[in-house]
PDB file of N, CA and C in Angstrom:
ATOM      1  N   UNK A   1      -2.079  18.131  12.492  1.00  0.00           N
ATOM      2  CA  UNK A   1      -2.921  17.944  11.327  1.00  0.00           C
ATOM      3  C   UNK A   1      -2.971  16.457  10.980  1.00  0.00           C
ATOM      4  N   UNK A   2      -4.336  15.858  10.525  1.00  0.00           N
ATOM      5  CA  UNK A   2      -4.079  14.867  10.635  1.00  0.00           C
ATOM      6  C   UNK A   2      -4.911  14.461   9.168  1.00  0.00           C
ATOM      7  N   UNK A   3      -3.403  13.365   8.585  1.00  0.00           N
ATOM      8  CA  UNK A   3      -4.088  13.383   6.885  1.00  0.00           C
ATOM      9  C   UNK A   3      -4.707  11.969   7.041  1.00  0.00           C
ATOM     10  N   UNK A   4      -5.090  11.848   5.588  1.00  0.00           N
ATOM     11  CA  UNK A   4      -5.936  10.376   5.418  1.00  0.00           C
ATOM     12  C   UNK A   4      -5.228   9.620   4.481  1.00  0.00           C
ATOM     13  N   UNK A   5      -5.921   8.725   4.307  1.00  0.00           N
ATOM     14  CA  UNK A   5      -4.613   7.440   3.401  1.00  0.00           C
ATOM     15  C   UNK A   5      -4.775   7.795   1.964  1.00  0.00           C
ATOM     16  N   UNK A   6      -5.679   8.374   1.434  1.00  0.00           N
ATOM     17  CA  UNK A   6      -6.180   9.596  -0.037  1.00  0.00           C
ATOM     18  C   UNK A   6      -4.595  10.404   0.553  1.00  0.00           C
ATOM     19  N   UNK A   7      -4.312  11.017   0.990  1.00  0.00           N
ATOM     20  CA  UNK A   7      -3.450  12.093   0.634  1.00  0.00           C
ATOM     21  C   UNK A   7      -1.902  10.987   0.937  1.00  0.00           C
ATOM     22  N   UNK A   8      -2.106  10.171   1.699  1.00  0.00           N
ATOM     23  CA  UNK A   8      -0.579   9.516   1.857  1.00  0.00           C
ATOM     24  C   UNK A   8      -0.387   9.019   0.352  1.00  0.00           C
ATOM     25  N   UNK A   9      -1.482   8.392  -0.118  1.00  0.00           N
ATOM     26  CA  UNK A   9      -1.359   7.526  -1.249  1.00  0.00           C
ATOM     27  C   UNK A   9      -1.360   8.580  -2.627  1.00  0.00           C
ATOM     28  N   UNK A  10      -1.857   9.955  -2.355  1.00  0.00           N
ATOM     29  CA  UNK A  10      -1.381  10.955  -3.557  1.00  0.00           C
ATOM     30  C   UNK A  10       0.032  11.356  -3.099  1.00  0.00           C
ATOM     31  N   UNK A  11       0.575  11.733  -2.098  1.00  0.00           N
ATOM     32  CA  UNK A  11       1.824  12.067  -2.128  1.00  0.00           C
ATOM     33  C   UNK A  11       2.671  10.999  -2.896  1.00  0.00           C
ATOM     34  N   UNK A  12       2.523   9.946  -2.211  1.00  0.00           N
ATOM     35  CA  UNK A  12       3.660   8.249  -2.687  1.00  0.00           C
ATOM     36  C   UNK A  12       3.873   8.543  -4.012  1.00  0.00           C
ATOM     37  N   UNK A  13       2.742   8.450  -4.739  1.00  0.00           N
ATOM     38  CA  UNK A  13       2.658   8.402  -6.041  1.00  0.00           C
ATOM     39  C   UNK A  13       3.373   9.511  -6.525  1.00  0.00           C
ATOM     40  N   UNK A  14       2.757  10.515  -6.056  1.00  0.00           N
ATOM     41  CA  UNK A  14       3.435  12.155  -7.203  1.00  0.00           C
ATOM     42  C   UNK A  14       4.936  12.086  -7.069  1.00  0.00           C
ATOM     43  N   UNK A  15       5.573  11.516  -5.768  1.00  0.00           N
ATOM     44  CA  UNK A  15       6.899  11.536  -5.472  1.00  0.00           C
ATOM     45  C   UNK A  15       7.581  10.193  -5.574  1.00  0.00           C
ATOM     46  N   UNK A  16       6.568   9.561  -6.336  1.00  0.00           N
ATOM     47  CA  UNK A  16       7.354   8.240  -6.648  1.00  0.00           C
ATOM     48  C   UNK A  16       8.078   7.354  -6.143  1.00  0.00           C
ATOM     49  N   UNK A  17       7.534   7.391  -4.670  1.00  0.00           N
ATOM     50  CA  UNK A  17       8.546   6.732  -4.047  1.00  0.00           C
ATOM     51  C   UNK A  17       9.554   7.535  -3.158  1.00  0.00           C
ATOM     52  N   UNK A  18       9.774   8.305  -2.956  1.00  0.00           N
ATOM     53  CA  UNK A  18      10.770   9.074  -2.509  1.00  0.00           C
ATOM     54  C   UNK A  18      11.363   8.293  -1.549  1.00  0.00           C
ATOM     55  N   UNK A  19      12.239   7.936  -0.703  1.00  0.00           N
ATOM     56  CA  UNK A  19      12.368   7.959   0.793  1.00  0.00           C
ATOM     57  C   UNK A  19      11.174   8.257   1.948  1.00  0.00           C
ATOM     58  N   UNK A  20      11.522  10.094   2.332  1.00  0.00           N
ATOM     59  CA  UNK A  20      10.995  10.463   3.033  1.00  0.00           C
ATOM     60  C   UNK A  20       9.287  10.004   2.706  1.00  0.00           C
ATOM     61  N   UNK A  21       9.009   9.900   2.102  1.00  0.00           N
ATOM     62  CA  UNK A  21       7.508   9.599   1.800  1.00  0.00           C
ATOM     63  C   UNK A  21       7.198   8.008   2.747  1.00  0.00           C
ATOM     64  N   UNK A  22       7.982   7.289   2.486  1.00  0.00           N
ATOM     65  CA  UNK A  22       8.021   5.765   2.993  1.00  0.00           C
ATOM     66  C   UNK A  22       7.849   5.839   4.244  1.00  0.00           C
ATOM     67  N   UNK A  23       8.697   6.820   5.308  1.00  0.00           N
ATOM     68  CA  UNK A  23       8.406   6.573   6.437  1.00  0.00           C
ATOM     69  C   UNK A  23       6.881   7.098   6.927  1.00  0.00           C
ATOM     70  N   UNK A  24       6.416   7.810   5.852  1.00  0.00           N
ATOM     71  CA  UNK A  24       4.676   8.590   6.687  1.00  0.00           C
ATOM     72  C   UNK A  24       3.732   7.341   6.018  1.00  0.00           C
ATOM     73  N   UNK A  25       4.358   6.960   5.157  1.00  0.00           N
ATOM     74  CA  UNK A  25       3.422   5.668   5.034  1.00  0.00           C
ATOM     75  C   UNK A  25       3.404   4.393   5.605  1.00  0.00           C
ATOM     76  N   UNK A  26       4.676   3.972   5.947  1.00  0.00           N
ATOM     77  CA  UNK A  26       4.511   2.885   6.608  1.00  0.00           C
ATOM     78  C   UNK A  26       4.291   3.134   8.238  1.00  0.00           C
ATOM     79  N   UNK A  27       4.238   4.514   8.751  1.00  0.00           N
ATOM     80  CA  UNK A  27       3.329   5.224   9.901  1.00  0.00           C
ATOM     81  C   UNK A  27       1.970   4.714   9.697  1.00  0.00           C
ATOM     82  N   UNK A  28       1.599   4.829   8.736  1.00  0.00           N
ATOM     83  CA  UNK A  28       0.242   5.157   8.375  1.00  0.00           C
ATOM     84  C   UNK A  28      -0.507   3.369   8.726  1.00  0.00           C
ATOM     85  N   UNK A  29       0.723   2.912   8.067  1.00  0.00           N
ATOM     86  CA  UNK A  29       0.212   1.169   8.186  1.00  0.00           C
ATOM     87  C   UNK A  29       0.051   0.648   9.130  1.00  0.00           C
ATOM     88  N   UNK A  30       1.324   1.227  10.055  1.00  0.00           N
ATOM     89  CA  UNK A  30       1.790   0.411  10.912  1.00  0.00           C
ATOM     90  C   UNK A  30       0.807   0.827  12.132  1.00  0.00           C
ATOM     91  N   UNK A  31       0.533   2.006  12.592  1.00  0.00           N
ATOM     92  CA  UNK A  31      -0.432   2.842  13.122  1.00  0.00           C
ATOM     93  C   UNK A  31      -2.255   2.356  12.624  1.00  0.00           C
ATOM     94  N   UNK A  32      -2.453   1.564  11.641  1.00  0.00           N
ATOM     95  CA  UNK A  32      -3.514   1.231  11.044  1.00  0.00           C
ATOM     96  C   UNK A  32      -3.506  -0.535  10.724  1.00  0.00           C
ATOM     97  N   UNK A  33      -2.799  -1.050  11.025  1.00  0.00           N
ATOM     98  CA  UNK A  33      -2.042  -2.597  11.049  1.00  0.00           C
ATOM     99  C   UNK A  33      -3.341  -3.138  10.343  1.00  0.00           C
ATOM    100  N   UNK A  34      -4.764  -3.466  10.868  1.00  0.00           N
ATOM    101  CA  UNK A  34      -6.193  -4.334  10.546  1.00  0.00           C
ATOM    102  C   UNK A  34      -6.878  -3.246   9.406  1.00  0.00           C
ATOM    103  N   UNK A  35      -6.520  -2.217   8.843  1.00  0.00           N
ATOM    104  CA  UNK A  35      -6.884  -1.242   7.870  1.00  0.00           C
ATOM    105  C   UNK A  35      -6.466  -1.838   6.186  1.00  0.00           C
ATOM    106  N   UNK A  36      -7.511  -2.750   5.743  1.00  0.00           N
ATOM    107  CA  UNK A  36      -7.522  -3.635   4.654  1.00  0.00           C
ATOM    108  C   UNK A  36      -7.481  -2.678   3.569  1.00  0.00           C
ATOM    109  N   UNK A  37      -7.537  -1.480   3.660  1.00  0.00           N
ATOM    110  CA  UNK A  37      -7.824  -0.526   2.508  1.00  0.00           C
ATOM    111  C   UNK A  37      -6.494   0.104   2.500  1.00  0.00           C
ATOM    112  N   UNK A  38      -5.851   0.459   3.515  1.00  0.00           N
ATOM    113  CA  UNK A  38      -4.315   0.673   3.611  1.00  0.00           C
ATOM    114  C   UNK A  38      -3.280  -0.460   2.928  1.00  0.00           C
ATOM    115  N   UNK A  39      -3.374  -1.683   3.710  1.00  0.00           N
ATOM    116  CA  UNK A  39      -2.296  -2.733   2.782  1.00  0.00           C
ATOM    117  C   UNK A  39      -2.394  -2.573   1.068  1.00  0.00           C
ATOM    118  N   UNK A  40      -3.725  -2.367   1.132  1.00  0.00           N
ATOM    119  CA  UNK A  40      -4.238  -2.565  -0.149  1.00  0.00           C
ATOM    120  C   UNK A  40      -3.335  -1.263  -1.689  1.00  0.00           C
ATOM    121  N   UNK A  41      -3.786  -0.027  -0.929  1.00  0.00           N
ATOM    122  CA  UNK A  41      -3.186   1.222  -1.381  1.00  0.00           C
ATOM    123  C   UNK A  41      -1.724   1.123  -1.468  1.00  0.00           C
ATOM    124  N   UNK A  42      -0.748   0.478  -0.354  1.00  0.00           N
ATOM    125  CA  UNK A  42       0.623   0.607  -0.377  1.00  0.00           C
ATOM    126  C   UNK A  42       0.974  -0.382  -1.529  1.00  0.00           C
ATOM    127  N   UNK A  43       0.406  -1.543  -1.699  1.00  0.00           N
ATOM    128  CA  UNK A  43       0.360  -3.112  -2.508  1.00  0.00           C
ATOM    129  C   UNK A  43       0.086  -2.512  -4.004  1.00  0.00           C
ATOM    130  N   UNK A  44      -0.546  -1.417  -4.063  1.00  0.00           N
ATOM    131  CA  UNK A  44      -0.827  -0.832  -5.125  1.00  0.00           C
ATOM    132  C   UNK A  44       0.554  -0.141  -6.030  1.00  0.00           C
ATOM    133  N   UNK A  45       0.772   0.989  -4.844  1.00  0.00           N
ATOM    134  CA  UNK A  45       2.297   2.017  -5.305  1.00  0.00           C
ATOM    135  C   UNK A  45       3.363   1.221  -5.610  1.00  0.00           C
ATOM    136  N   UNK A  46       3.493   0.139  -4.795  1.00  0.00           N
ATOM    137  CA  UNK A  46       4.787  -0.667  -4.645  1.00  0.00           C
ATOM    138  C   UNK A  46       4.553  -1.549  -6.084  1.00  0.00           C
ATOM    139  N   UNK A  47       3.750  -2.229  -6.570  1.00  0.00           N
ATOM    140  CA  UNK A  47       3.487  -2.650  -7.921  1.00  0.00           C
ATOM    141  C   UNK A  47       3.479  -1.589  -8.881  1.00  0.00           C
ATOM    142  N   UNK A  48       3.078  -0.311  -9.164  1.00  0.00           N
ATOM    143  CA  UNK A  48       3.411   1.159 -10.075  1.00  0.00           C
ATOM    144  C   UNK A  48       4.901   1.597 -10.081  1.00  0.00           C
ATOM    145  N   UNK A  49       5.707   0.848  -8.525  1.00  0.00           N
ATOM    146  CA  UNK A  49       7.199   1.365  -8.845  1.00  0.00           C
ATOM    147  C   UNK A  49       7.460   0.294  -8.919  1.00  0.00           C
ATOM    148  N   UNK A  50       7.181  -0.535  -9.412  1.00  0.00           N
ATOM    149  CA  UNK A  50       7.407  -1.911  -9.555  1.00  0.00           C
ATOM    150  C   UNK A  50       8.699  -2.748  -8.633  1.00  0.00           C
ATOM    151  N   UNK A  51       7.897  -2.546  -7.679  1.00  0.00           N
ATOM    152  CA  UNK A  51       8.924  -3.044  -6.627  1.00  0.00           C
ATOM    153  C   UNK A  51       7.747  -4.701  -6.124  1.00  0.00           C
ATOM    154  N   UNK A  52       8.137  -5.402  -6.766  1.00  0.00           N
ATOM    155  CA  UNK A  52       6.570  -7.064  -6.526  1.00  0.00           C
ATOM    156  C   UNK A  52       7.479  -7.347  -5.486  1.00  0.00           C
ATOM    157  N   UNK A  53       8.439  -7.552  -4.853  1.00  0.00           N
ATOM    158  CA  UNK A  53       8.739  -8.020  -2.948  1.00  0.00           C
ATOM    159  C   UNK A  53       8.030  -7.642  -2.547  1.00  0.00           C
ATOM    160  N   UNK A  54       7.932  -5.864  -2.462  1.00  0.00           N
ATOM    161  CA  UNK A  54       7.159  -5.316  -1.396  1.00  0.00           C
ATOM    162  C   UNK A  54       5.597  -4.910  -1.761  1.00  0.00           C
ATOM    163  N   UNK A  55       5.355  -5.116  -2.580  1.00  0.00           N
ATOM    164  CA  UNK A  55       3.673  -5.590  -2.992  1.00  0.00           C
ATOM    165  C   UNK A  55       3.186  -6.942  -2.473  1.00  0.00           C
ATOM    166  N   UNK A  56       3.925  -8.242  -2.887  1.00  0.00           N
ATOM    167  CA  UNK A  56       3.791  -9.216  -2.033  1.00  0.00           C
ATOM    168  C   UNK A  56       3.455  -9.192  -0.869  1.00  0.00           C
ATOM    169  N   UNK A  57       4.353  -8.085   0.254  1.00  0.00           N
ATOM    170  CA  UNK A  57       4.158  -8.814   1.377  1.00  0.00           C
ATOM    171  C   UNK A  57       3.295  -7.687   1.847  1.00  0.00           C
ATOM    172  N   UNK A  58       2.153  -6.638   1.151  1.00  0.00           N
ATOM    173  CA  UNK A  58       1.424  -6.105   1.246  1.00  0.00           C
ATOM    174  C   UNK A  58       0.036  -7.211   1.086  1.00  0.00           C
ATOM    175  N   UNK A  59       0.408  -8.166  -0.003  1.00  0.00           N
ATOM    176  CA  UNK A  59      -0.948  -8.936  -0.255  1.00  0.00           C
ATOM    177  C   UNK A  59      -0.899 -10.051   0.862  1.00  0.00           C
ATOM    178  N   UNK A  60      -0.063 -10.732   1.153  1.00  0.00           N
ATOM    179  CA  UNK A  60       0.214 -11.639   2.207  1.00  0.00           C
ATOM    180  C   UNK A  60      -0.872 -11.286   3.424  1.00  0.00           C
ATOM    181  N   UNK A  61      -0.645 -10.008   3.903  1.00  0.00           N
ATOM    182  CA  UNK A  61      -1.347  -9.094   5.280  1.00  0.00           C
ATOM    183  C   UNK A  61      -2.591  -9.096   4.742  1.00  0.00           C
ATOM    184  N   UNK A  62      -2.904  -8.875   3.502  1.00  0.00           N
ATOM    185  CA  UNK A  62      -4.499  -8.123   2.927  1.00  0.00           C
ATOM    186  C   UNK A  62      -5.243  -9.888   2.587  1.00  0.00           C
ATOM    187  N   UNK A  63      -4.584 -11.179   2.630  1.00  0.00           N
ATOM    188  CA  UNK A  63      -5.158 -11.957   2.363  1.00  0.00           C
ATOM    189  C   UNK A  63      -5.960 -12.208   3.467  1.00  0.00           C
ATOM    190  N   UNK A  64      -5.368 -12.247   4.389  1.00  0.00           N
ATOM    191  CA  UNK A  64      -5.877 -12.111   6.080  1.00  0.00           C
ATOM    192  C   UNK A  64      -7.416 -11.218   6.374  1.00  0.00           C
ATOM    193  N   UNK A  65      -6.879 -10.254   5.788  1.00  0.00           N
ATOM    194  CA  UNK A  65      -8.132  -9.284   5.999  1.00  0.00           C
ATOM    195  C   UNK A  65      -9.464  -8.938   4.721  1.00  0.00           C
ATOM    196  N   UNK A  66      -9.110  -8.744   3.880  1.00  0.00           N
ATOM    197  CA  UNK A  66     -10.114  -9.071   2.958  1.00  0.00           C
ATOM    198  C   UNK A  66      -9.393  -9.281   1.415  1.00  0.00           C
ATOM    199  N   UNK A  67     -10.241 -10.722   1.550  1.00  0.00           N
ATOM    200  CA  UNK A  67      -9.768 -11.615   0.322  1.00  0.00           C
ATOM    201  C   UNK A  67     -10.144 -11.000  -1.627  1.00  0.00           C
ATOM    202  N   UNK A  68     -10.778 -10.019  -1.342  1.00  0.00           N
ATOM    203  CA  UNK A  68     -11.725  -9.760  -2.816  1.00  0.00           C
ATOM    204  C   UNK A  68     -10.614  -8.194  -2.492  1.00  0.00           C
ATOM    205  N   UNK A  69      -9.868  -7.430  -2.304  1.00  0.00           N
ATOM    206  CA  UNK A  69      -8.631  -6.621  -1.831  1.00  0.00           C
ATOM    207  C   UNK A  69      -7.564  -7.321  -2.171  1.00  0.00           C
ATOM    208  N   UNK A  70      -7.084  -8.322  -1.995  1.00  0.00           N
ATOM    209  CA  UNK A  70      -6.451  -9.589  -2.126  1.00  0.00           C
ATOM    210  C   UNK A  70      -6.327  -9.532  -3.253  1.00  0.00           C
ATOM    211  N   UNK A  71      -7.433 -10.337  -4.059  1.00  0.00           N
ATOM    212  CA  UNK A  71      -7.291 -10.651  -5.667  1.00  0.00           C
ATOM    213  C   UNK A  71      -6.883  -9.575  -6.213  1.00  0.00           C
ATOM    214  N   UNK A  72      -7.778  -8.396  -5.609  1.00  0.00           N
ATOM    215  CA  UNK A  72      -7.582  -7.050  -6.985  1.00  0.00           C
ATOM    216  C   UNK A  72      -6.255  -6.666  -6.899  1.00  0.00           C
ATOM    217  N   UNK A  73      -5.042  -6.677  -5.730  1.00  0.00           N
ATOM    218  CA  UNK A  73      -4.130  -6.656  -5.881  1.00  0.00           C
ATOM    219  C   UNK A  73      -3.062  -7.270  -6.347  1.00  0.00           C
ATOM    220  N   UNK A  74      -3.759  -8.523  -6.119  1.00  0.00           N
ATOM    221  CA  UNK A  74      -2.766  -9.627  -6.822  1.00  0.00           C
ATOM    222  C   UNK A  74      -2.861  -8.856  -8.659  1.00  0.00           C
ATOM    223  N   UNK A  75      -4.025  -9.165  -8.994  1.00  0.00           N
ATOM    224  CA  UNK A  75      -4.157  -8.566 -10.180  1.00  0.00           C
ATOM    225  C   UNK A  75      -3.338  -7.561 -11.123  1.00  0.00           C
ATOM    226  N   UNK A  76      -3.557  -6.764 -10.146  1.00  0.00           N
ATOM    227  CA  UNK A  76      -2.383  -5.454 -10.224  1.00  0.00           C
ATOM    228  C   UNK A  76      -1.088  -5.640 -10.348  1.00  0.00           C
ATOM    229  N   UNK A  77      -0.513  -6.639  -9.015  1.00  0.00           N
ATOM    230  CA  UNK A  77       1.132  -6.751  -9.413  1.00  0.00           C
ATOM    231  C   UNK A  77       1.272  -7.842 -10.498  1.00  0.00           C
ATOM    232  N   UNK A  78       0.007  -8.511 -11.061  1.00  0.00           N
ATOM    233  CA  UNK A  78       0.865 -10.011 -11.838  1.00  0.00           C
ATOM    234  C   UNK A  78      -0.660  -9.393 -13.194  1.00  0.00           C
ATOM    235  N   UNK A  79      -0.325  -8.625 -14.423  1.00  0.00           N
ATOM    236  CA  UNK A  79      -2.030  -8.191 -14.836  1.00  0.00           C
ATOM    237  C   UNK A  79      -1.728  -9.584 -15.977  1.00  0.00           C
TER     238      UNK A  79
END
């Protein structure tokens, strides 16, 4: 079965982070590496659990790939 980054990015969230959740997502990334809408989504959760290291080095990757993704995240971890 094969999910989409909508359901990785509703699980993360409902489970807040869990562990086990981390490894199907950073599957998801790592498996999707040039997927600007992915860095973007993880850069998102990781700023909601307020974890800004690992939002950072979500925006770092997304500056590369699209810059206006970029800002809105920056946004997000610093409002």
């Amino acid at each position: 079965m094969k999910y989409t980054l909508e359901y990785y990015t509703y699980e993360y969230i409902k489970r807040q982070g869990e562990k086990q959740e981390n490894s199907y997502y950073d599957d998801y990334v790592n498996i999707n590496s040039d997927y600007a809408d992915a860095h973007y989504q993880i850069g998102i959760i990781y700023a909601k659990l307020g974890e800004v290291g690992k939002a950072l080095e979500g925006f770092k990757v997304l500056k590369n790939l699209d810059q206006n993704l970029a800002d809105r995240l920056f946004e997000t971890i610093y409002p």
